[in-house]
N, C-alpha and C. Protein backbone atom coordinates (compact mmCIF):
# COMPACT_ATOMS: atom_id res chain seq x y z
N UNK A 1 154.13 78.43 32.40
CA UNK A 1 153.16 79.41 31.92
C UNK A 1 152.21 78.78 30.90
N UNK A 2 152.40 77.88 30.14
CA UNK A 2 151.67 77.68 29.05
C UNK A 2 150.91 76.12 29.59
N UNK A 3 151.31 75.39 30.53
CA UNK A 3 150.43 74.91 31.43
C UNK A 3 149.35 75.51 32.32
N UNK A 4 149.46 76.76 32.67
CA UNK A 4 148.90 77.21 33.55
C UNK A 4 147.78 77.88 32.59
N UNK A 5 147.88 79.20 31.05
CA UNK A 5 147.15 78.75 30.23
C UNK A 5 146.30 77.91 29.34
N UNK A 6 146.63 76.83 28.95
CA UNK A 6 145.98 75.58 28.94
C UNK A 6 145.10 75.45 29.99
N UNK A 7 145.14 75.09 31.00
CA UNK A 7 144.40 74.75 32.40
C UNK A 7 143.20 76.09 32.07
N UNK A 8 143.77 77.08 32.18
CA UNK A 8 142.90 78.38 32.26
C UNK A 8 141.99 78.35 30.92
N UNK A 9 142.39 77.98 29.60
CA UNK A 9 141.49 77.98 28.35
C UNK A 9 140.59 76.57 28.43
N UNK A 10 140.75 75.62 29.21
CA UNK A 10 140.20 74.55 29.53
C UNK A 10 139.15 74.87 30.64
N UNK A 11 139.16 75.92 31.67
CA UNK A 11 138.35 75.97 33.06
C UNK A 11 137.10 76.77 31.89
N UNK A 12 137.86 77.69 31.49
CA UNK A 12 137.05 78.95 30.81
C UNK A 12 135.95 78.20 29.74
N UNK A 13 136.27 77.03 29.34
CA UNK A 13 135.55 76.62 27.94
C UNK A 13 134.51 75.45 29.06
N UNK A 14 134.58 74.44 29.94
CA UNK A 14 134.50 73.83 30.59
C UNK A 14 132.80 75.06 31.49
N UNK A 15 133.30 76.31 31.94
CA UNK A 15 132.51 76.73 32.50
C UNK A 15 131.49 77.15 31.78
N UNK A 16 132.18 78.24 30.07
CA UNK A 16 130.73 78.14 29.47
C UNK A 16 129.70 77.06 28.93
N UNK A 17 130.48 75.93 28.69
CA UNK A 17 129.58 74.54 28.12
C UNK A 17 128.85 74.42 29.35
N UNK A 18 129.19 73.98 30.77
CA UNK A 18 128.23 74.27 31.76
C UNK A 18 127.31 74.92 32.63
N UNK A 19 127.10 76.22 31.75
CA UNK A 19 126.70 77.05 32.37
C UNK A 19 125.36 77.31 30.60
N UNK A 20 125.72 76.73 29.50
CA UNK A 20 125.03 77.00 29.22
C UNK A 20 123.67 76.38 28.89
N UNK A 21 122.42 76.82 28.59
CA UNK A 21 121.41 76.40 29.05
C UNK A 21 120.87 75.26 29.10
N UNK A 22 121.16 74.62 27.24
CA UNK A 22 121.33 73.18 26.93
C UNK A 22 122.07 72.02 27.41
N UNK A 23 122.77 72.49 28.09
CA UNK A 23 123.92 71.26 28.90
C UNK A 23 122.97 70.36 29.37
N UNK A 24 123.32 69.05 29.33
CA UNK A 24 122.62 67.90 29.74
C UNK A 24 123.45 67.11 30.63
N UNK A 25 123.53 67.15 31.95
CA UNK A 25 124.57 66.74 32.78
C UNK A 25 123.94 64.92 32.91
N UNK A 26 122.69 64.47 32.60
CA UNK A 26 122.25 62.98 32.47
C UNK A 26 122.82 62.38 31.06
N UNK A 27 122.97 63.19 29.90
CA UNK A 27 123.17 62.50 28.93
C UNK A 27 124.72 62.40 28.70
N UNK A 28 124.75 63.55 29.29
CA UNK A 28 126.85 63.65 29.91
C UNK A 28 127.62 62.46 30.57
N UNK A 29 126.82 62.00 31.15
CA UNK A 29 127.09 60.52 32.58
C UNK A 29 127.11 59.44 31.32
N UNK A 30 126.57 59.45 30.89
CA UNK A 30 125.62 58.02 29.82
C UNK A 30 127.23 58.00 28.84
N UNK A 31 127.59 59.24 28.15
CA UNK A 31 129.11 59.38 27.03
C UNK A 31 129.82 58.75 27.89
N UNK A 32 130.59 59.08 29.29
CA UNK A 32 131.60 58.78 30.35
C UNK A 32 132.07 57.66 30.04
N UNK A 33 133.13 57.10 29.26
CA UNK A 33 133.33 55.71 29.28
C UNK A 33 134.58 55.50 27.67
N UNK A 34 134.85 54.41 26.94
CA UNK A 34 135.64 53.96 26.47
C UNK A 34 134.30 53.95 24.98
N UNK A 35 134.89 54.08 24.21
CA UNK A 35 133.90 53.86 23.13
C UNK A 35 134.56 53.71 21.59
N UNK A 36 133.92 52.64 20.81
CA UNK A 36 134.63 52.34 19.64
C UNK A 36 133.77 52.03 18.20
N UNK A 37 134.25 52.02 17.16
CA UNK A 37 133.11 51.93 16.04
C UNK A 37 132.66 50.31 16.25
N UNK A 38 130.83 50.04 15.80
CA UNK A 38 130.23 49.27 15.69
C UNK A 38 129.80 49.17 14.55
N UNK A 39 129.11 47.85 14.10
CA UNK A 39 128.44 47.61 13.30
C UNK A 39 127.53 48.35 12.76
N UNK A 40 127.54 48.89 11.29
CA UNK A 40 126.54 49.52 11.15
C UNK A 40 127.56 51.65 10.98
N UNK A 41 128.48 51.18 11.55
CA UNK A 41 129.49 52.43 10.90
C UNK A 41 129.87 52.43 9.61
N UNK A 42 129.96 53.57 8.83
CA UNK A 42 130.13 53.55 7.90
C UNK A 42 132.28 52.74 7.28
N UNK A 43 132.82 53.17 8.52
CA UNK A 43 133.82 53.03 8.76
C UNK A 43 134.35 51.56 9.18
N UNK A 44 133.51 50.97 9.95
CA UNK A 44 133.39 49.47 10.78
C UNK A 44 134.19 48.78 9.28
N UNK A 45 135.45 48.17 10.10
CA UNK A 45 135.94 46.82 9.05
C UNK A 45 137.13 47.52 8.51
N UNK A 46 136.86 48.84 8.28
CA UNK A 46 138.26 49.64 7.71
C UNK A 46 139.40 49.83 8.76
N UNK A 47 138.94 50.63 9.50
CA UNK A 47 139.96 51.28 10.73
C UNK A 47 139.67 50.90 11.64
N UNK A 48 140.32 51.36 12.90
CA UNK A 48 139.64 50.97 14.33
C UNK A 48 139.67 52.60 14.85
N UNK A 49 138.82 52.72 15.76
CA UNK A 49 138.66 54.36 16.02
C UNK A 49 138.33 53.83 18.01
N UNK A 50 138.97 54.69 18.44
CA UNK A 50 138.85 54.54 20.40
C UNK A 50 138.45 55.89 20.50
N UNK A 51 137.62 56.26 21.22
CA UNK A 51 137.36 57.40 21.73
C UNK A 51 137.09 57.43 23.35
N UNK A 52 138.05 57.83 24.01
CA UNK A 52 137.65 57.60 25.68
C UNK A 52 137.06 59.38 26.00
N UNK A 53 135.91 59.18 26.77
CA UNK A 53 135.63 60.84 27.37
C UNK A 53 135.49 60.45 28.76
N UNK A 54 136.11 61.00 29.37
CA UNK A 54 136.32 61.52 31.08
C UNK A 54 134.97 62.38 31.63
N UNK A 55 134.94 61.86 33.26
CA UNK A 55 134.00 62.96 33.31
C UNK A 55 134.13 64.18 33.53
N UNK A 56 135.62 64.72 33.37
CA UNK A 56 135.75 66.30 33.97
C UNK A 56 135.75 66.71 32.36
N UNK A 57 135.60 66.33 31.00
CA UNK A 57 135.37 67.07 30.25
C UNK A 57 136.07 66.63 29.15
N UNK A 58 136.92 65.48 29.10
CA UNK A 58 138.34 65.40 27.97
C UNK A 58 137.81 64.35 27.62
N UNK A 59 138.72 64.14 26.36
CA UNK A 59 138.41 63.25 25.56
C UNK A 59 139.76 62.78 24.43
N UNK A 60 139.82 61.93 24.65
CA UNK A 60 141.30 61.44 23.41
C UNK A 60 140.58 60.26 22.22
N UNK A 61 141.34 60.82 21.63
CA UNK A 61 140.64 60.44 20.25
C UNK A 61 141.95 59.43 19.56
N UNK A 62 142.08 57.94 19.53
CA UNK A 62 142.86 57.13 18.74
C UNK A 62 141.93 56.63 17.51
N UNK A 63 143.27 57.03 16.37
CA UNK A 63 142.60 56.42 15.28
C UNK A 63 143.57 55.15 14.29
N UNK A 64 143.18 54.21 14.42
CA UNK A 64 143.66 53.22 14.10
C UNK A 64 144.18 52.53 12.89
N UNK A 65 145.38 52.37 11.78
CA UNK A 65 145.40 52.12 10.58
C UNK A 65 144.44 50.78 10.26
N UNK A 66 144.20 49.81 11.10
CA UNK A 66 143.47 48.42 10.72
C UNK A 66 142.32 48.41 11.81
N UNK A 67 141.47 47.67 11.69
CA UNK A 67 140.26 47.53 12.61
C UNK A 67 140.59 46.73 13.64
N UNK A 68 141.38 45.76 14.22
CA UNK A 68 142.20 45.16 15.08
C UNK A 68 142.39 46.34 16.35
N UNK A 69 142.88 47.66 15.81
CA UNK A 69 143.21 48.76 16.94
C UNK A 69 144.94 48.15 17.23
N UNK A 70 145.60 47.57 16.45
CA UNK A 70 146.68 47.64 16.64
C UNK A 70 147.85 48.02 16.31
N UNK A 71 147.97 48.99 14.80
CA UNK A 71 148.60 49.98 14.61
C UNK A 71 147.98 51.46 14.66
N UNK A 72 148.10 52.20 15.83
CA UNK A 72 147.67 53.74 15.63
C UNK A 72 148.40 54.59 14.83
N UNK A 73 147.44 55.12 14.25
CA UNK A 73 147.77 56.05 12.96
C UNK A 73 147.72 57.84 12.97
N UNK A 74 146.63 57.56 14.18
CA UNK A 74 146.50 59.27 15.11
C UNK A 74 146.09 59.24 15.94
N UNK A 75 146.22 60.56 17.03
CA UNK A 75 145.48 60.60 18.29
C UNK A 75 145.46 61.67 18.63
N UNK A 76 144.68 62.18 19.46
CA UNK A 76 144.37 63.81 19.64
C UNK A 76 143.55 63.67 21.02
N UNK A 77 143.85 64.90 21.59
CA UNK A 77 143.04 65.17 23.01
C UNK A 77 142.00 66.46 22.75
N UNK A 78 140.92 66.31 23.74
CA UNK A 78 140.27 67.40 23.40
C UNK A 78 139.46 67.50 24.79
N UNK A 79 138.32 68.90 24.56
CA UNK A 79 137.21 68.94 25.53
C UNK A 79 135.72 68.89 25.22
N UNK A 80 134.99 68.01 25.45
CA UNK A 80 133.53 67.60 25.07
C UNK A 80 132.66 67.87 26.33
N UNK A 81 131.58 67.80 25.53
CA UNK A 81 130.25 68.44 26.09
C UNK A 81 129.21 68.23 25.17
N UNK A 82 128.02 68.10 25.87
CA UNK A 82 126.52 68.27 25.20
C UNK A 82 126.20 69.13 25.49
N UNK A 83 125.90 69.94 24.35
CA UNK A 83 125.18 71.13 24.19
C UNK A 83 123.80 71.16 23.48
N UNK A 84 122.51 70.82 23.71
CA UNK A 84 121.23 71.07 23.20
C UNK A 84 121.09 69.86 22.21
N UNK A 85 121.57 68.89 22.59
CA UNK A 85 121.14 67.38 22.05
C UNK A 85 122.59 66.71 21.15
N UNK A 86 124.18 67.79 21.08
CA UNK A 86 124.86 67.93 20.75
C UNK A 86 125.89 67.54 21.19
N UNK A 87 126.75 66.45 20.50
CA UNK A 87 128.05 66.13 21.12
C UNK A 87 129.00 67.38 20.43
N UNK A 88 129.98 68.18 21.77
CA UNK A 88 130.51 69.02 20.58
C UNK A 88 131.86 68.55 21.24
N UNK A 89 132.65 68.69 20.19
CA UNK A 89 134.16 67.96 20.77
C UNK A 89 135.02 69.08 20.49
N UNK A 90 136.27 69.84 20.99
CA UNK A 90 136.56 70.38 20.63
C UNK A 90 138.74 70.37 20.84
N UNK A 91 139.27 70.09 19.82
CA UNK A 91 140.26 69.19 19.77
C UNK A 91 141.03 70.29 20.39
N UNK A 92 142.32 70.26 21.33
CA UNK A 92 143.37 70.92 21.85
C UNK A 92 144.56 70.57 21.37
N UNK A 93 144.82 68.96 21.21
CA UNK A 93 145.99 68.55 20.87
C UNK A 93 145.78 67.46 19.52
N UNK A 94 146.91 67.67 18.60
CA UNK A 94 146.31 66.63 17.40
C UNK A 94 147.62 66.03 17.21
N UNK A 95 148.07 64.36 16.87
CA UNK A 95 148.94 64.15 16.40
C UNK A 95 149.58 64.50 14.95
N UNK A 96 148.71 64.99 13.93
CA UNK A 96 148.30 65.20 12.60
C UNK A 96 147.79 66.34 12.57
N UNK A 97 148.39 67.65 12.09
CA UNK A 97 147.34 68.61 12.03
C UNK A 97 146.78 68.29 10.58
N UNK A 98 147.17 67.66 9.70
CA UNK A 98 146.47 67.37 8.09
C UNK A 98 145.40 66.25 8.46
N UNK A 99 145.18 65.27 9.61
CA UNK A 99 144.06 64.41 9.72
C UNK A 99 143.06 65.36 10.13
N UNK A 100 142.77 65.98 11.41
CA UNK A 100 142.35 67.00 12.32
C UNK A 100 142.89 67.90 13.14
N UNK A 101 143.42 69.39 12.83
CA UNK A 101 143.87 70.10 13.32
C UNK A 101 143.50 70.16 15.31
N UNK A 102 144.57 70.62 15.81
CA UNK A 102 144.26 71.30 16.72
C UNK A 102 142.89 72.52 16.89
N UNK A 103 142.18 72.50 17.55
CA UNK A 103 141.26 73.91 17.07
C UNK A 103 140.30 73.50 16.60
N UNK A 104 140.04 71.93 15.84
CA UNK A 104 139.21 71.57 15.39
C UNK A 104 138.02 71.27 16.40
N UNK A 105 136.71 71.67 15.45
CA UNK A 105 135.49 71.75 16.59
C UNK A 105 134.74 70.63 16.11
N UNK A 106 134.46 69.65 16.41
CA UNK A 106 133.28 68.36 15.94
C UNK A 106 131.91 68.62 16.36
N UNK A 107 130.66 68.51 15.50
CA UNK A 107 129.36 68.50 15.89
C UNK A 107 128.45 67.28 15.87
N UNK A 108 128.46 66.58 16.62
CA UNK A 108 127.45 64.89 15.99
C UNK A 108 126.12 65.27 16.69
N UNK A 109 125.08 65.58 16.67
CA UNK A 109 123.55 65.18 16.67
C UNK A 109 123.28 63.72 17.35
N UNK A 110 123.18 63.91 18.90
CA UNK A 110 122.85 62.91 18.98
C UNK A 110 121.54 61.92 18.46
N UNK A 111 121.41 60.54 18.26
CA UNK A 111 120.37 60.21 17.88
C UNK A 111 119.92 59.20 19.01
N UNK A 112 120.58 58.23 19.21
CA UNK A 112 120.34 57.27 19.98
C UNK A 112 121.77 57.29 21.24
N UNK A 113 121.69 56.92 22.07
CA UNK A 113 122.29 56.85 23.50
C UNK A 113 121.66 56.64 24.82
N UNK A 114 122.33 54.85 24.83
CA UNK A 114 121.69 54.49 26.33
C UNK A 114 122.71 54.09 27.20
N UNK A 115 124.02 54.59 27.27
CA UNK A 115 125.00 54.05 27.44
C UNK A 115 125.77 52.80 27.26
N UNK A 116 124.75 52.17 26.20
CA UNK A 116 125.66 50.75 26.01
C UNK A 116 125.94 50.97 24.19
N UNK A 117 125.09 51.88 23.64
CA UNK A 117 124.88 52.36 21.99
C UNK A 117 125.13 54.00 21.54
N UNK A 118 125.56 54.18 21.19
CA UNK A 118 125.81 55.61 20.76
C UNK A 118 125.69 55.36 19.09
N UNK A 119 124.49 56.27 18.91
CA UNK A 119 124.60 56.62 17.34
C UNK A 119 124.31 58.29 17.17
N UNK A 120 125.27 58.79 16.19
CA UNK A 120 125.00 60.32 16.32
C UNK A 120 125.31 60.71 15.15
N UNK A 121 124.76 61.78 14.13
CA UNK A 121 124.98 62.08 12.88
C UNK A 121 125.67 62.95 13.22
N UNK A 122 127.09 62.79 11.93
CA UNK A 122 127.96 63.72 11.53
C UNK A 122 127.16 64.83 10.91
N UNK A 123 127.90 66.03 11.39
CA UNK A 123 127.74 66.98 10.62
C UNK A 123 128.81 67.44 9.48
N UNK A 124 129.72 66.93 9.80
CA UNK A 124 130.75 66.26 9.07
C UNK A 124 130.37 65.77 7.60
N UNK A 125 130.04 64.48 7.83
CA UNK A 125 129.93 63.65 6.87
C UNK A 125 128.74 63.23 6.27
N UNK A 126 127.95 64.00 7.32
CA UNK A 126 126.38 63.79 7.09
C UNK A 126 125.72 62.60 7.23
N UNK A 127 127.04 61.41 8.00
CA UNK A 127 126.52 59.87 8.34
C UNK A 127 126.01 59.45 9.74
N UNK A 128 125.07 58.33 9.84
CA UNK A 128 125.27 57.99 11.12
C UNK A 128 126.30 57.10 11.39
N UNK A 129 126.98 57.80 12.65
CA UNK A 129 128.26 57.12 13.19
C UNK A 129 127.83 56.07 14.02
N UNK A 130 128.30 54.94 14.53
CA UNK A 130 127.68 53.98 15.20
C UNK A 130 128.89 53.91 16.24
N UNK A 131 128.43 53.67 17.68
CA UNK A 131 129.41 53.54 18.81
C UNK A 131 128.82 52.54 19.75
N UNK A 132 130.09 51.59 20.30
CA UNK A 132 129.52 50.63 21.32
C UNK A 132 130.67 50.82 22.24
N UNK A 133 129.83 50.74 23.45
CA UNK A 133 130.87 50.91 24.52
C UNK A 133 131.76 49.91 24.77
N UNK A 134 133.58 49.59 24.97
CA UNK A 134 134.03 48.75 24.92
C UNK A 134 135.57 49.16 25.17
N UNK A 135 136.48 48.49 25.49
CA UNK A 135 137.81 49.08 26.47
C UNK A 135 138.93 48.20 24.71
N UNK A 136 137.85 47.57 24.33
CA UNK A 136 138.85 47.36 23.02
C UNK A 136 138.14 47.20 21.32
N UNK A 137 138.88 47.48 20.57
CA UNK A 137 137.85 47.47 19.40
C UNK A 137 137.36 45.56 18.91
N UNK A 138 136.40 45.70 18.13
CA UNK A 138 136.19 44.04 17.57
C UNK A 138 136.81 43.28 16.88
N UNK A 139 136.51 42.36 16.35
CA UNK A 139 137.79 41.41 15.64
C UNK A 139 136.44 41.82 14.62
N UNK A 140 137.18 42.03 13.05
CA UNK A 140 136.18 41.77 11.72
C UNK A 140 136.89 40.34 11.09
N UNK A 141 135.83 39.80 11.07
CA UNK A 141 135.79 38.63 9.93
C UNK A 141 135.38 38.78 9.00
């Protein structure tokens, strides 16, 4: 039962992000992929952060104690979408509800995205976040 809800609060959220007017199904294709902090993050050198988004809508979120990406420190699943120039992420599962709850909704502004660069201001933090596409994080020297 609570699989079959899940599935159902996932179709239901999945249909209004696509149905509503702002959806950008080109800039949607371009996110699709493995993505990690770059140079120029405010964060870059501290942690390591993975963010993979799928194209049916999900997204898992690893967050890393060292920039290496080799002790994880959290991870969370969720469902994303662009909404009107808007990455909105919206978390389902959290390893940490004191890092980022379950329920939690993310807003970044996209700025730049060509599928090889992602930069998007937190609304959060009010920073630009910097993202490069990549299946592993960088080595900092």
């Amino acid at each position: 039962m609570t699989g079959t809800l899940w599935i159902s609060r996932r179709v239901l959220l999945l249909l209004l992000v696509l149905s509503w007017p702002g959806s950008v199904p080109a800039l949607e294709a371009l996110v699709v992929g493995t993505w990690v902090l770059a140079p120029g993050d405010p964060r870059f050198g501290e942690l390591g952060v993975i963010n993979e988004y799928t194209a049916d809508g999900e997204v898992t979120i690893v967050i890393f104690e060292t920039p290496d990406c080799k002790q994880p420190e959290y991870a969370a699943r969720g469902l994303w979408a662009i909404v009107d120039g808007m990455l909105t992420i919206l978390l389902t599962e959290s390893s940490d509800d004191s890092i980022l709850p379950s329920g939690h909704r993310r807003l970044e502004q996209i700025i730049e995205l060509d599928g090889e660069l992602m930069v998007v201001h937190s609304e959060v933090s009010g920073n630009l976040l910097y993202r490069l596409k990549a299946d592993t994080c960088f080595k900092v020297t």
